[in-house]
C-alpha atoms as a PDB file:
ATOM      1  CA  UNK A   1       9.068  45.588  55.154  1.00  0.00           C
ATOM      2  CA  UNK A   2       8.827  48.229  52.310  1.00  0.00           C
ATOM      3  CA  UNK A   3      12.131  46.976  50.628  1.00  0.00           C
ATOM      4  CA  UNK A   4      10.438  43.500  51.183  1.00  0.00           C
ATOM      5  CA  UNK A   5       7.530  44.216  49.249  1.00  0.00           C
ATOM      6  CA  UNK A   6       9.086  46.019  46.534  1.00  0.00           C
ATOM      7  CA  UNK A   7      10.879  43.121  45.613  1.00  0.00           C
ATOM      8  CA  UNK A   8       7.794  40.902  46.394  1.00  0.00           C
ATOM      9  CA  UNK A   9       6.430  43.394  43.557  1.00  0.00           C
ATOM     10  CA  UNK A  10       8.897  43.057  41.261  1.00  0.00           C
ATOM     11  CA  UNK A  11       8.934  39.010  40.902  1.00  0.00           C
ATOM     12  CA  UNK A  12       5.010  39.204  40.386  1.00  0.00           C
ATOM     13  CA  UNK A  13       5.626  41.573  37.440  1.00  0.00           C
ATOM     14  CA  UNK A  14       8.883  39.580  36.074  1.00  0.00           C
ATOM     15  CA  UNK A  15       6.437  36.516  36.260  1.00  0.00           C
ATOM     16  CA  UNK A  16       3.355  38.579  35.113  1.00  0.00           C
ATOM     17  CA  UNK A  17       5.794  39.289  31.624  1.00  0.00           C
ATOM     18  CA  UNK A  18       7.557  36.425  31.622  1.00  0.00           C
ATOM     19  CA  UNK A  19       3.633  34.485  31.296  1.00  0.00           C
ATOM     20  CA  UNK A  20       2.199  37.338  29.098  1.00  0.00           C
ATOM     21  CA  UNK A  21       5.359  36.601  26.843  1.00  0.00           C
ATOM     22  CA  UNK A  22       4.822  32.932  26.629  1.00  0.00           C
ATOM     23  CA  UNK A  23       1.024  33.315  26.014  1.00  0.00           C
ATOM     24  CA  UNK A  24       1.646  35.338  22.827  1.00  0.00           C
ATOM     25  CA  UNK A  25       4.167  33.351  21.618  1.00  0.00           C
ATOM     26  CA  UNK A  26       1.857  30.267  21.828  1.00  0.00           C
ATOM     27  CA  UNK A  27      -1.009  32.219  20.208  1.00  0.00           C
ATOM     28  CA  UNK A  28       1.147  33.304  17.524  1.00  0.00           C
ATOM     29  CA  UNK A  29       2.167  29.978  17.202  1.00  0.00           C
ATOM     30  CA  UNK A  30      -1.659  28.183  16.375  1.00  0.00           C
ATOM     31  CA  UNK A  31      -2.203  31.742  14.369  1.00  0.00           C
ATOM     32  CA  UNK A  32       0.884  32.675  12.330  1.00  0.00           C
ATOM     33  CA  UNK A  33       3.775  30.685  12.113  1.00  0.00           C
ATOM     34  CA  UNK A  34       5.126  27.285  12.972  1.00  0.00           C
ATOM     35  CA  UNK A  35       8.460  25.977  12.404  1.00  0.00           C
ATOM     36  CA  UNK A  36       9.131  22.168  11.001  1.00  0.00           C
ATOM     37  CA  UNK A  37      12.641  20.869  10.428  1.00  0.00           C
ATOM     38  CA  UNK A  38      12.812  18.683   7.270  1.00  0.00           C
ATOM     39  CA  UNK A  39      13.901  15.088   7.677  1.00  0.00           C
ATOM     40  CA  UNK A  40      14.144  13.267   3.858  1.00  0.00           C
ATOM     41  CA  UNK A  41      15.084  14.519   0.461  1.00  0.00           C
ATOM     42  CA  UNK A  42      11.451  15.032  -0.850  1.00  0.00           C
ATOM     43  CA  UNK A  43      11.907  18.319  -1.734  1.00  0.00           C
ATOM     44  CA  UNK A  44      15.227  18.757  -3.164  1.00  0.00           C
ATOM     45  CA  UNK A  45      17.171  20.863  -3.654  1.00  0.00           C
ATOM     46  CA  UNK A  46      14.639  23.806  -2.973  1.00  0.00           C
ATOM     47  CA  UNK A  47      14.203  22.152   0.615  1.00  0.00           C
ATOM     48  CA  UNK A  48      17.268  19.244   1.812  1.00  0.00           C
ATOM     49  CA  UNK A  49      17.074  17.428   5.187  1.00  0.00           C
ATOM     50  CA  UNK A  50      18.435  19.365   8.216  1.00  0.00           C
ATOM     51  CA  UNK A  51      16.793  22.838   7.001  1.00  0.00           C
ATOM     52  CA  UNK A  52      14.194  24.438   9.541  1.00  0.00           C
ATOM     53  CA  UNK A  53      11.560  26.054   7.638  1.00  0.00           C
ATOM     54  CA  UNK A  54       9.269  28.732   8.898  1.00  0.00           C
ATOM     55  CA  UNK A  55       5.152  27.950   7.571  1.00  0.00           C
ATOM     56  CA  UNK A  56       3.074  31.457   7.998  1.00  0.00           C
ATOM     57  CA  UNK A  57      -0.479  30.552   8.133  1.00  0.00           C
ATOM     58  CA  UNK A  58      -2.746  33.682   7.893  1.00  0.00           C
ATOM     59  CA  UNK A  59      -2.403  33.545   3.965  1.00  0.00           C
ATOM     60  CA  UNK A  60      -5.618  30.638   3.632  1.00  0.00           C
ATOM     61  CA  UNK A  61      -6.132  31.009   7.627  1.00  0.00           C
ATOM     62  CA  UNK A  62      -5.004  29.210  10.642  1.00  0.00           C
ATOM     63  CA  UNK A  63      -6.813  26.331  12.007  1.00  0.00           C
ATOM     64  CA  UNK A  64      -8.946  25.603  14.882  1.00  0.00           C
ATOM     65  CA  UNK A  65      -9.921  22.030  16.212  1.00  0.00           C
ATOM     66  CA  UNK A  66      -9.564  20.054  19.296  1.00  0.00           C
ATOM     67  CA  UNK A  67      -5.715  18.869  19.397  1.00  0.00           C
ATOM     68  CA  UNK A  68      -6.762  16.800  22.452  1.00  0.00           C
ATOM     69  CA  UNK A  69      -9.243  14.368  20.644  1.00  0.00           C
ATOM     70  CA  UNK A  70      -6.985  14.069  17.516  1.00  0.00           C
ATOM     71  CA  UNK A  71      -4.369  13.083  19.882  1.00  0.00           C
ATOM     72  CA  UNK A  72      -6.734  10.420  21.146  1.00  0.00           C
ATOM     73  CA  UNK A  73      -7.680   9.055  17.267  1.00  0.00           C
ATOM     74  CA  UNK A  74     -11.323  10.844  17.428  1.00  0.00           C
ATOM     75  CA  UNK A  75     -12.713  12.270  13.917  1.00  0.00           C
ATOM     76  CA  UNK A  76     -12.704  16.222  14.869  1.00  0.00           C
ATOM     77  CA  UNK A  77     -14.089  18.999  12.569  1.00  0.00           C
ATOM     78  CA  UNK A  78     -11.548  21.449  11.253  1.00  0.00           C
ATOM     79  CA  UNK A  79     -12.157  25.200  11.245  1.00  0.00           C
ATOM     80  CA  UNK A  80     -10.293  28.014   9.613  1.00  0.00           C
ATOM     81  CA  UNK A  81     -10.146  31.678  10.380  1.00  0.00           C
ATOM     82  CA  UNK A  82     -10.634  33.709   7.210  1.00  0.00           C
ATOM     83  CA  UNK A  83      -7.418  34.503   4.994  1.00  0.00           C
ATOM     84  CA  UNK A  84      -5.379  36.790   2.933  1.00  0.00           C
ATOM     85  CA  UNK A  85      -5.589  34.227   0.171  1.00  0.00           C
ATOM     86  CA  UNK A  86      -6.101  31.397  -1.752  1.00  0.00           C
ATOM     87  CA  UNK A  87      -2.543  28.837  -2.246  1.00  0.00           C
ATOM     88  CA  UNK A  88      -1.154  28.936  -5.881  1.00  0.00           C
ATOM     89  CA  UNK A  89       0.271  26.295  -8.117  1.00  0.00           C
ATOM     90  CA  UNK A  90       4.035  25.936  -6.724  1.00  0.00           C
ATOM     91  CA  UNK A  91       3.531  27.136  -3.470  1.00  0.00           C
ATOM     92  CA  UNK A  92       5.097  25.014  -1.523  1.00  0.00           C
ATOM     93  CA  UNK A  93       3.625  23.931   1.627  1.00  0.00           C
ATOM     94  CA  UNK A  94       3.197  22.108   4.807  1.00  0.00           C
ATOM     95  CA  UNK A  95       0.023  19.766   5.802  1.00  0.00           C
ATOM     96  CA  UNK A  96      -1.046  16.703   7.653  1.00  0.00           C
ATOM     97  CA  UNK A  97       0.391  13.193   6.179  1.00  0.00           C
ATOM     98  CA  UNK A  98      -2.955  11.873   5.218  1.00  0.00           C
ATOM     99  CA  UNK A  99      -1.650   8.505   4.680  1.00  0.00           C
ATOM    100  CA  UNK A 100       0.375   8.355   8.043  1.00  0.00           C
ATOM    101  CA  UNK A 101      -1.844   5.632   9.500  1.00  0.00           C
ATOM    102  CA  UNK A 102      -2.925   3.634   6.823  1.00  0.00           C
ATOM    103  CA  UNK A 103      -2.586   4.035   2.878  1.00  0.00           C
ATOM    104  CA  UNK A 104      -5.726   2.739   1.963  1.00  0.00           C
ATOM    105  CA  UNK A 105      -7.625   5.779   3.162  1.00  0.00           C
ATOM    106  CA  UNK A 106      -7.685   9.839   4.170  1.00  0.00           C
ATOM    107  CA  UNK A 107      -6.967  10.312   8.105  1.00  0.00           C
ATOM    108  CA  UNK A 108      -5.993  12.891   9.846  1.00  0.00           C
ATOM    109  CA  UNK A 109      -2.714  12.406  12.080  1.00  0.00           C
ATOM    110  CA  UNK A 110      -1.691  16.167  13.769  1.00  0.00           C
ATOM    111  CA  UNK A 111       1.546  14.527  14.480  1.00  0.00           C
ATOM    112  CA  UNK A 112       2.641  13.917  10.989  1.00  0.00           C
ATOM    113  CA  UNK A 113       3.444  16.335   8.486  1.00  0.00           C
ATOM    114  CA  UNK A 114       4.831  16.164   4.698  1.00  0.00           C
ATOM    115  CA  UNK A 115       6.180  19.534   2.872  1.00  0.00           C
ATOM    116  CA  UNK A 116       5.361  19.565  -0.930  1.00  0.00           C
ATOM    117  CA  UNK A 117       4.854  21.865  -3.443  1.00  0.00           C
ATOM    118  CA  UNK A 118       1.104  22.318  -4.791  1.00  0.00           C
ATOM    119  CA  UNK A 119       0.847  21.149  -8.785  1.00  0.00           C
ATOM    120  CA  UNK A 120      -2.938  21.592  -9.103  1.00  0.00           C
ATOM    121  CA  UNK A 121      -5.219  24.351  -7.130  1.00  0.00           C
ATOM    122  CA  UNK A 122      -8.938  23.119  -6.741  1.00  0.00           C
ATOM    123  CA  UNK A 123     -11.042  23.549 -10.391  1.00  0.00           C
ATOM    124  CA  UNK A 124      -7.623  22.153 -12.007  1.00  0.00           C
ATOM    125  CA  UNK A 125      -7.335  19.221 -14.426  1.00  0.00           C
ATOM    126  CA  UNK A 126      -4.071  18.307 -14.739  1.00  0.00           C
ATOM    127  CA  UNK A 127      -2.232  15.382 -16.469  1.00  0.00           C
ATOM    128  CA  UNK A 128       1.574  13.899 -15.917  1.00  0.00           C
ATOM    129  CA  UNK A 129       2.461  13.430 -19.620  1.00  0.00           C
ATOM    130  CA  UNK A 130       5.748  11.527 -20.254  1.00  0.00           C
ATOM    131  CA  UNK A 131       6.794  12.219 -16.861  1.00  0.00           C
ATOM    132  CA  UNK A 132       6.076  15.944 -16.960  1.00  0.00           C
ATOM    133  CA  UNK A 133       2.963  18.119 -15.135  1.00  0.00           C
ATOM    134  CA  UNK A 134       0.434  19.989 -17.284  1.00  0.00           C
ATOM    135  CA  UNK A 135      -2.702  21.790 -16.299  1.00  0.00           C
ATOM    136  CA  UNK A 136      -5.408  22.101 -18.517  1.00  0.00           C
ATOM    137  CA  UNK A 137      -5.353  25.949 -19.997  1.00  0.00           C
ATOM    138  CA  UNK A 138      -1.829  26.716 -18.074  1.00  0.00           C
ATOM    139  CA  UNK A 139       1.490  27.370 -19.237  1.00  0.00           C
ATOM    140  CA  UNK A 140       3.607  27.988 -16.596  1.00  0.00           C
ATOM    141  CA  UNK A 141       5.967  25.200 -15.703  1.00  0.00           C
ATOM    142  CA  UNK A 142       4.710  23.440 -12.648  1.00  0.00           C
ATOM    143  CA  UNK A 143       7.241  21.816 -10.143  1.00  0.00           C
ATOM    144  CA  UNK A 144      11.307  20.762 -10.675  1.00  0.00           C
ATOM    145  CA  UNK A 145      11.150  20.640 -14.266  1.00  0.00           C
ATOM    146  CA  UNK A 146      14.790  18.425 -13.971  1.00  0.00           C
ATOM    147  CA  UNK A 147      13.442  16.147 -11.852  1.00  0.00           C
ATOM    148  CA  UNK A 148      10.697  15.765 -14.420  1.00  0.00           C
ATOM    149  CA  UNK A 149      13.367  15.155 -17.330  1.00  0.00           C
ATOM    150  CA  UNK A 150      15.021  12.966 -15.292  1.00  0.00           C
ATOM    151  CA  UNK A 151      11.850  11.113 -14.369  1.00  0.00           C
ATOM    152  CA  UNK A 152      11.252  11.553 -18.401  1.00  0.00           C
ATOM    153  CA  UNK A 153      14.513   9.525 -19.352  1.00  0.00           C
ATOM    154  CA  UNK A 154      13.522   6.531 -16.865  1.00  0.00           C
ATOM    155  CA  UNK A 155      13.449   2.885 -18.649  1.00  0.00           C
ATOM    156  CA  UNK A 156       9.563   2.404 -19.102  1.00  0.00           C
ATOM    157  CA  UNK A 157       9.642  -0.779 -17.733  1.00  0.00           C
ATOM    158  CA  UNK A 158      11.182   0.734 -14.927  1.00  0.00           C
ATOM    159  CA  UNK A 159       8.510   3.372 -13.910  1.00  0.00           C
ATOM    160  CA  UNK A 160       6.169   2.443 -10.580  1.00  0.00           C
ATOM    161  CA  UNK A 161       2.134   2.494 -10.588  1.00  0.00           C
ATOM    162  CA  UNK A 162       0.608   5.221  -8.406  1.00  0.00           C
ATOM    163  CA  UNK A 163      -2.147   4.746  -5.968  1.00  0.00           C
ATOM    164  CA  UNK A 164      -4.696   5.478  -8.579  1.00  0.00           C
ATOM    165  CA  UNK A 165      -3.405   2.657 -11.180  1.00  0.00           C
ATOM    166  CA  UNK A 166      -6.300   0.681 -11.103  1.00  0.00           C
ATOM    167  CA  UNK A 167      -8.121   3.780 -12.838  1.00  0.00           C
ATOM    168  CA  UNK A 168      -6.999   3.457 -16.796  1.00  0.00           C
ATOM    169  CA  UNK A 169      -3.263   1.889 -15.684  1.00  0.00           C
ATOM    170  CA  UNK A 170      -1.685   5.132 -14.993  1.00  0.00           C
ATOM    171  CA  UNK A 171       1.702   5.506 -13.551  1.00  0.00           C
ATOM    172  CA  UNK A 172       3.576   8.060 -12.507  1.00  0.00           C
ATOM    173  CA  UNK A 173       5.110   8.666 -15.595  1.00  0.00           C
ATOM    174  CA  UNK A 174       1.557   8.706 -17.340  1.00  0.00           C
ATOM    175  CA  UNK A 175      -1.150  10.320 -15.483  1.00  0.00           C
ATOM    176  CA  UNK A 176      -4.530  11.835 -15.851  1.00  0.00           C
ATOM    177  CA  UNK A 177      -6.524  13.602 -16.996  1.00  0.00           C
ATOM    178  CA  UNK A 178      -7.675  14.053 -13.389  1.00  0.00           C
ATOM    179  CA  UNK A 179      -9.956  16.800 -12.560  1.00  0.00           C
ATOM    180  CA  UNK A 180      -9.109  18.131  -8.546  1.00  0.00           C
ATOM    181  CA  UNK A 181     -12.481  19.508  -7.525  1.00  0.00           C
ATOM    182  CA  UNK A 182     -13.653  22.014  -5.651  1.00  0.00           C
ATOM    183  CA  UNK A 183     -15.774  22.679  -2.727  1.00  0.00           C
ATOM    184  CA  UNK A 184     -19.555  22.069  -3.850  1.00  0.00           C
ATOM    185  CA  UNK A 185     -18.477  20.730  -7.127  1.00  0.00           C
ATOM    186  CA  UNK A 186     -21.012  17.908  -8.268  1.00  0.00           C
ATOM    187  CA  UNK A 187     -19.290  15.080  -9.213  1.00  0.00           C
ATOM    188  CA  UNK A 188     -20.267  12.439 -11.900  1.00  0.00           C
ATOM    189  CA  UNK A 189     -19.061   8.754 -10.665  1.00  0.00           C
ATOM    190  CA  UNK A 190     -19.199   5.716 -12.740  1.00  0.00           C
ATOM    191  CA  UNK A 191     -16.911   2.670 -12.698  1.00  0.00           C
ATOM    192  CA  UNK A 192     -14.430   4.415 -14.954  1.00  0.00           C
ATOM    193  CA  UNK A 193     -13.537   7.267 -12.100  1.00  0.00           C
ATOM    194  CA  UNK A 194     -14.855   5.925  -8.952  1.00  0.00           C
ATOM    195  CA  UNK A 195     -10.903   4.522  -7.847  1.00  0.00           C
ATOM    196  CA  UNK A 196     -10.175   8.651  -8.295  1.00  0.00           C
ATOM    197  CA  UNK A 197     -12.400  10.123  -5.923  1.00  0.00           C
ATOM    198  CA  UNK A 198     -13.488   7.096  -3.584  1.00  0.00           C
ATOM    199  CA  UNK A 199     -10.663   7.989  -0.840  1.00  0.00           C
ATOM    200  CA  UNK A 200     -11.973  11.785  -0.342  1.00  0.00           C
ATOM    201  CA  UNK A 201     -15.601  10.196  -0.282  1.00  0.00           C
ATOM    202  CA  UNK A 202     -14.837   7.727   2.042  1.00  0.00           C
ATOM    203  CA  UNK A 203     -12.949  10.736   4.335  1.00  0.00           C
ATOM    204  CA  UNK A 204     -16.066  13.021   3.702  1.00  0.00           C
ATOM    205  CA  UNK A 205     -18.794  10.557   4.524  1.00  0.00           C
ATOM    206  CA  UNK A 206     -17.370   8.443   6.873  1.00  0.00           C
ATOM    207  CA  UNK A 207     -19.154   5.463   4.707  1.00  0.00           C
ATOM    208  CA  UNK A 208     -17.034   2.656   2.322  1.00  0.00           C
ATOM    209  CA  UNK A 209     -17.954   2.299  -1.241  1.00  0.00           C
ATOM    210  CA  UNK A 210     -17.832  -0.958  -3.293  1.00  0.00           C
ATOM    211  CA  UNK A 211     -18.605  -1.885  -6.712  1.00  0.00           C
ATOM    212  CA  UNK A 212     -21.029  -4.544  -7.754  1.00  0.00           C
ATOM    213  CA  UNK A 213     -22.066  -5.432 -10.863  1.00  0.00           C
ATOM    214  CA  UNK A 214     -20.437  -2.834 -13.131  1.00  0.00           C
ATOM    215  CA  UNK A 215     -22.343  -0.296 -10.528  1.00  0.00           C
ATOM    216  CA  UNK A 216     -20.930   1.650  -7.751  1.00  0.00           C
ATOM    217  CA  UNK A 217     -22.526   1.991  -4.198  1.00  0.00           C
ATOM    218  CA  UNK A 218     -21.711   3.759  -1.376  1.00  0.00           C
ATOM    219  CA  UNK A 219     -22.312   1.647   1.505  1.00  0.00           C
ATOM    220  CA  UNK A 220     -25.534   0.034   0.096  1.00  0.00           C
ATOM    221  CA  UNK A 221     -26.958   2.987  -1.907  1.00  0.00           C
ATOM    222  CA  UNK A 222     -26.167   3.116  -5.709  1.00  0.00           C
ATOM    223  CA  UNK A 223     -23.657   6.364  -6.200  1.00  0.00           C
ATOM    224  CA  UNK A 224     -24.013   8.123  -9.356  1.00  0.00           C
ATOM    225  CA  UNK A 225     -22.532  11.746  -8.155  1.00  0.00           C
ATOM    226  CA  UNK A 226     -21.394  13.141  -5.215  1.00  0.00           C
ATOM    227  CA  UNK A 227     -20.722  16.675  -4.003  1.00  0.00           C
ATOM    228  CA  UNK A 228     -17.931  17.853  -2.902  1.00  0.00           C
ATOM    229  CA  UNK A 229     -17.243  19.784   0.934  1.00  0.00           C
ATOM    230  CA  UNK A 230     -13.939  21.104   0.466  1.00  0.00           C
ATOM    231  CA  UNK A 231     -11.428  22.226  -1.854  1.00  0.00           C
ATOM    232  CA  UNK A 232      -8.721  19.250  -3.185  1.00  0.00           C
ATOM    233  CA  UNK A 233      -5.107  19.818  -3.997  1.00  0.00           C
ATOM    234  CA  UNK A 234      -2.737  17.845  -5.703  1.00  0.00           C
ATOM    235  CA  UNK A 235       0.903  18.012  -4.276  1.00  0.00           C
ATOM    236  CA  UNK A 236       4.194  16.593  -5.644  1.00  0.00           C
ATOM    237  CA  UNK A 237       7.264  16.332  -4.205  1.00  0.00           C
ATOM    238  CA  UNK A 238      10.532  18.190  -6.319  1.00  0.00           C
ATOM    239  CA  UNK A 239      12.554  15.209  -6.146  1.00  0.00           C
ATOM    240  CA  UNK A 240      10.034  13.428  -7.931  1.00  0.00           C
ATOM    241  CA  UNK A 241      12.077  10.125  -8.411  1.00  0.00           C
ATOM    242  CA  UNK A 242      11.907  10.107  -4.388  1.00  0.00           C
ATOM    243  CA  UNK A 243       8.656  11.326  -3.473  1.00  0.00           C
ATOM    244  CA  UNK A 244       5.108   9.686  -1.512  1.00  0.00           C
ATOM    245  CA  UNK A 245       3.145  12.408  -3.064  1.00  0.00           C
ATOM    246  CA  UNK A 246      -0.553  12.370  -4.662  1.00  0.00           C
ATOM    247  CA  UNK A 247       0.725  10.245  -7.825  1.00  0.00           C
ATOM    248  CA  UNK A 248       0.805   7.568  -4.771  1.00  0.00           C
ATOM    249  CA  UNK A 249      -1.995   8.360  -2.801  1.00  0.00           C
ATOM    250  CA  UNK A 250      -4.770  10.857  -4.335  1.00  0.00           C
ATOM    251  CA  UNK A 251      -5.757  14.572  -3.500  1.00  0.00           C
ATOM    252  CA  UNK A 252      -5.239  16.429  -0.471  1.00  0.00           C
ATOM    253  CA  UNK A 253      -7.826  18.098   1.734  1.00  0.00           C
ATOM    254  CA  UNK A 254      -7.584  21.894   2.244  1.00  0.00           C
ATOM    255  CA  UNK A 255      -8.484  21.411   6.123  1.00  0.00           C
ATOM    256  CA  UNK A 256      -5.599  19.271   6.188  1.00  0.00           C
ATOM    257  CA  UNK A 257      -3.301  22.038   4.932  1.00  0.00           C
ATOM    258  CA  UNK A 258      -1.181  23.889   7.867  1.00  0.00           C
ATOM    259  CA  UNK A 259       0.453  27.162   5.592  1.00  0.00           C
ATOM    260  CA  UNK A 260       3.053  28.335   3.276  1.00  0.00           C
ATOM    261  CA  UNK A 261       6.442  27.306   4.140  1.00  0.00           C
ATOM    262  CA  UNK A 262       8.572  30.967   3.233  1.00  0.00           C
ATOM    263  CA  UNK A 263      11.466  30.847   4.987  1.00  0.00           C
ATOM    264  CA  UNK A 264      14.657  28.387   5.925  1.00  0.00           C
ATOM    265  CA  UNK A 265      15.434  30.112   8.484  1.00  0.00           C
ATOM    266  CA  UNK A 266      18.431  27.854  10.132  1.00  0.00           C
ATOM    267  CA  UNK A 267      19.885  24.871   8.382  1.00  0.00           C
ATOM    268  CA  UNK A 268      22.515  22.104   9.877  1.00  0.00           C
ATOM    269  CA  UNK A 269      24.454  19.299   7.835  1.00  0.00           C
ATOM    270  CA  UNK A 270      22.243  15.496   8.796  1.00  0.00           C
ATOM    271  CA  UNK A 271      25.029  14.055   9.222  1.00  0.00           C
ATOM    272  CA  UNK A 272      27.495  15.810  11.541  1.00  0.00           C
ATOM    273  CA  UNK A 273      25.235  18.570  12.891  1.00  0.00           C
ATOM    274  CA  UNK A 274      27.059  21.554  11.524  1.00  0.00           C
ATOM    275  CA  UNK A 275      25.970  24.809  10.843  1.00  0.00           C
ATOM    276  CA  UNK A 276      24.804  25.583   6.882  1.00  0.00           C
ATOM    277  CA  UNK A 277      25.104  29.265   7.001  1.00  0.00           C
ATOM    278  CA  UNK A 278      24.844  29.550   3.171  1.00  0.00           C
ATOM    279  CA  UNK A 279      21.100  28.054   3.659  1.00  0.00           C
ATOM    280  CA  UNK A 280      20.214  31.051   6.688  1.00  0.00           C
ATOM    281  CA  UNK A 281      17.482  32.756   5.926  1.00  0.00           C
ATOM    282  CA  UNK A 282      16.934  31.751   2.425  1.00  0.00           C
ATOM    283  CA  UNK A 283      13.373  32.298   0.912  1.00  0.00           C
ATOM    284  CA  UNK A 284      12.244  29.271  -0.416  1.00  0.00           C
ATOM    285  CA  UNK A 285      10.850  29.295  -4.324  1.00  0.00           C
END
């Protein structure tokens, strides 16, 4: 009986590990790291398909909201636990598609994910001149500044409209000036910016907004500012000529942001499912 219930004590600690093990690993999981692999060429070469990239997310703060009713299509409010920091222009990092159910407005899907790199922090206004990024008052080269040649040399008549080409014809070869605003920021809208800020009203309000009359309205009350409730991005891809990024479809929500992507840490060929060992552990810039 006493060998019995040594080994009786035994499995119950085995298990008692084994569960404490898996709890931390999950916890670590919604509080410091998560690991996507990378499907599409977005973010070439700094990032190709088949690499596994590791996102920390204590650096703005991980995330808190009920997966369960996103799961189920329900609006849910996003938390964050405080952070180390604030993102920077070309971090690169990982957040929720907010196109992935329909392009015509912000929604939250916690099943799809893009990975770009950030052009514009909020309080930015920033510009895509001849194919190439600038922000107001900065001189540090933003993004793959080849791509942006390449984009650069492009037949004009060959270059697509963005989302926001109703607003002054831009493209994404000509661009801006488009101010990304920040959280509390009171913003003026008229008929000349309303097509640049009415997706990240519509997401914040829940209401639509039309234009009548040379006015604008949201739902059936004339709009003439609006302030802001969280920080915007704007994110572009590095392979710019193959990229759904905010030239396509607007600014990005910091609650939809998951982290920092740091690491590849394990990488395999697309195509035949070989090991990239040159890519292990390579610290992505």
């Amino acid at each position: 009986m006493h060998k019995i219930n040594k080994i009786l004590n035994l499995i119950a600690t085995v298990v008692l590990w084994c569960a404490g093990a898996i709890m931390i690993f999950l916890l670590a999981q919604v509080l410091l790291f998560a690991s996507f692999k990378i499907p599409t060429d977005s973010m070439q070469p700094a990032i190709i398909p088949g690499d596994n990239i590791l996102v920390v997310k204590p650096l703005l703060g991980a995330r808190l909201f009920n997966v369960s009713a996103t799961l189920n299509g329900e609006a849910v409010e996003i938390k964050r636990i405080p952070g180390l920091c604030s993102f920077s222009r070309n971090d690169v990092l990982v957040f929720n598609n907010p196109i992935a159910r329909n392009w015509d407005k912000i929604e939250f899907d916690v099943m799809k994910y893009f990975v770009k790199r950030c052009i514009a922090i909020p309080g930015d206004t920033m510009t895509i001149e001849n194919g190439f990024y600038r922000v107001k008052g900065v001189t540090d080269t933003l993004g793959n500044l080849a791509a942006q040649r390449s984009l650069h040399q492009l037949p004009k008549n060959s270059i697509e409209k963005g989302l926001l080409n109703s607003l002054n014809g831009w493209t994404i070869l000509n661009f801006g000036p488009l101010y990304v605003p920040r959280k509390d920021d009171e913003i003026t809208i008229s008929k000349a910016n309303v097509q640049a800020y009415k997706r990240l009203i519509e997401y914040e309000t829940g209401k639509v907004i039309s234009e009548r009359d040379g006015l604008v309205y949201l739902d059936n009350n004339e709009l003439h500012s609006y302030k802001v409730q969280q920080n915007y991005y704007f994110m572009g891809g590095d392979n710019v000529l193959n990229s759904q990024d905010s030239r396509y479809w607007g600014l990005l929500p910091e609650s939809f942001i998951v982290g920092k992507a740091v690491w590849i840490w394990k990488s395999e060929d697309k195509q035949t499912g070989a090991m990239n060992w040159s890519r292990f552990f390579k610290r992505i810039q």
